[in-house]
Protein backbone atom coordinates (compact mmCIF):
# COMPACT_ATOMS: atom_id res chain seq x y z
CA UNK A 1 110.11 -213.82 -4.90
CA UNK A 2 107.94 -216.70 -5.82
CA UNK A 3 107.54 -220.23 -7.10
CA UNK A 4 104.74 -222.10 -8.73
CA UNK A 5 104.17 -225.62 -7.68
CA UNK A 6 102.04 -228.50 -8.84
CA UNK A 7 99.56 -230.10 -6.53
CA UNK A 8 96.13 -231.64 -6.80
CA UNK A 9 96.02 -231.56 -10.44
CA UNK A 10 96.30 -227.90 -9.82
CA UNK A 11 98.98 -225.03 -10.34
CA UNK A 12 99.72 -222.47 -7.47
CA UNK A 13 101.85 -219.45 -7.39
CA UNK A 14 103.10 -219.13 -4.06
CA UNK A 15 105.39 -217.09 -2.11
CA UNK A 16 106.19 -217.20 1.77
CA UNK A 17 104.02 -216.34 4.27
CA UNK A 18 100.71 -216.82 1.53
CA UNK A 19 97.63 -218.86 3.03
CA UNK A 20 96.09 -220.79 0.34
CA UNK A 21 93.16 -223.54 0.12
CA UNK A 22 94.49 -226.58 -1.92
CA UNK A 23 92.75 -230.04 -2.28
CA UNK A 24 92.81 -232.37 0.48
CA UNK A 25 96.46 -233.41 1.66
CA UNK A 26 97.53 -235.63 4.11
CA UNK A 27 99.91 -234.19 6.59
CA UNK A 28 102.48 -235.43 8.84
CA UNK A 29 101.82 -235.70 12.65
CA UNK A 30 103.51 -232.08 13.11
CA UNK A 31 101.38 -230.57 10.33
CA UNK A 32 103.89 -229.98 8.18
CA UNK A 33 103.71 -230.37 4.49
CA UNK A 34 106.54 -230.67 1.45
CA UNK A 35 105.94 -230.20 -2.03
CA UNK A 36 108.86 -231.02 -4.23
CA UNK A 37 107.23 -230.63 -7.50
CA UNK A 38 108.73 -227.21 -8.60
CA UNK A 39 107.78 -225.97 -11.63
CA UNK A 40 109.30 -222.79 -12.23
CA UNK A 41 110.90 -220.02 -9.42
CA UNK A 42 111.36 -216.73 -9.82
CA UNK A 43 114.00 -214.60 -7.43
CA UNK A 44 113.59 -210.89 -8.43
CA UNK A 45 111.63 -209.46 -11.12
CA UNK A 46 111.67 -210.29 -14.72
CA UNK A 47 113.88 -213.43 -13.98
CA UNK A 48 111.58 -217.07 -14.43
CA UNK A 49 114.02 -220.17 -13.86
CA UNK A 50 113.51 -223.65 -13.54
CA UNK A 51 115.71 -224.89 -10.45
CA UNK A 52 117.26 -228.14 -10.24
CA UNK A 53 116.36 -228.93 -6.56
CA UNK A 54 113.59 -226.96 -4.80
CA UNK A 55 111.66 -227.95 -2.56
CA UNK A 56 108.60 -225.49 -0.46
CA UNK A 57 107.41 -226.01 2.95
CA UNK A 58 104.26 -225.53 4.76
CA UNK A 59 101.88 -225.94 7.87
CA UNK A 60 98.64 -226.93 7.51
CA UNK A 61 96.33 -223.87 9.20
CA UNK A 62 92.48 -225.72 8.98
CA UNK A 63 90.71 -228.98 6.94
CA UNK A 64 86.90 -228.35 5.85
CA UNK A 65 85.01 -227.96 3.43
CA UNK A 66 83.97 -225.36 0.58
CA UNK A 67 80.44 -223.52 -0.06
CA UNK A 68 78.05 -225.41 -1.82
CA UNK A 69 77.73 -224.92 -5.75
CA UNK A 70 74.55 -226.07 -7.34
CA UNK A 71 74.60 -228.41 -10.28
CA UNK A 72 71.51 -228.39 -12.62
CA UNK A 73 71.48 -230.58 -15.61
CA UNK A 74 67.67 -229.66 -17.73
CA UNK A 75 67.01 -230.93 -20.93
CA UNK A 76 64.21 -229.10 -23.29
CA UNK A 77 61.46 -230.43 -24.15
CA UNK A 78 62.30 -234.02 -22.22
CA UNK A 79 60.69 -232.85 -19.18
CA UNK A 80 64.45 -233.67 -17.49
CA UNK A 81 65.68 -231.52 -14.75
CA UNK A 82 68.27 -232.79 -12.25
CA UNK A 83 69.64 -230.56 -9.17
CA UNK A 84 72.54 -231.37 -6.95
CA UNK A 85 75.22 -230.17 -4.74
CA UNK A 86 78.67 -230.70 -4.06
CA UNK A 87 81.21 -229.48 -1.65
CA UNK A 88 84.51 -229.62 -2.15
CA UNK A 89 87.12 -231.02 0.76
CA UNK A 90 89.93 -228.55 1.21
CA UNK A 91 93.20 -227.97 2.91
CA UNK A 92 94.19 -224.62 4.13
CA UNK A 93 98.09 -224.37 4.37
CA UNK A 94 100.33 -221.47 5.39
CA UNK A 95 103.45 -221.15 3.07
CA UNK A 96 106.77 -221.17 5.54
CA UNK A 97 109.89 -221.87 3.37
CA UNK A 98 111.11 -221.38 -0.25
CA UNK A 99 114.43 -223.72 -0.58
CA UNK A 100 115.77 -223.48 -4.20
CA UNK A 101 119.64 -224.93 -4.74
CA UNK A 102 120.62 -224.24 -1.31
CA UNK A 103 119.50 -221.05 -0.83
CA UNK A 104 116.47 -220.64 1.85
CA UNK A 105 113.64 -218.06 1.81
CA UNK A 106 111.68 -217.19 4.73
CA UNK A 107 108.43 -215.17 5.40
């Protein structure tokens, strides 16, 4: 049993109980998060629906930041060569509840 959602620009396929490291959200005071935008759920295998009202719940475990990637621009023959890092913010949530037309699914 899972759902895909849409958050960050990004799709996820989650299920309950999964721990996954989206882009920075902003939580409520409790550290609970709600994404609404359902895509597509899926209750037992070989089945793929689109629900009317879903809706999936989850803490947020941890905010930091990724491992550096290195990004070198070079240009032959210009003598141009450029290096630089970035580090991406992240949010590490913890997948609690899948609630699809009534029907609630727990970890």
């Amino acid at each position: 049993m899972y759902a895909v959602i849409r958050t960050g620009g990004k799709q996820y396929r989650v299920a309950p109980g999964d721990v996954l490291k989206v882009e920075t959200l902003s939580a409520s005071q409790d550290g609970q998060i709600e994404f609404s935008d359902v895509l597509a759920f899926s209750g037992e295998a070989g089945s793929v629906i689109k629900p009317s009202s879903a809706r999936v719940l989850a803490s947020v475990e941890s905010e930091g930041r990724a491992d550096k990637i290195l990004v070198f621009h070079y240009k032959r023959k210009k003598q141009y060569k450029k290096l630089q890092g970035h580090r991406q913010d992240y949010t590490q949530i913890r997948i609690n509840e899948i609630q699809v037309d009534g029907n609630s699914y727990r970890a």
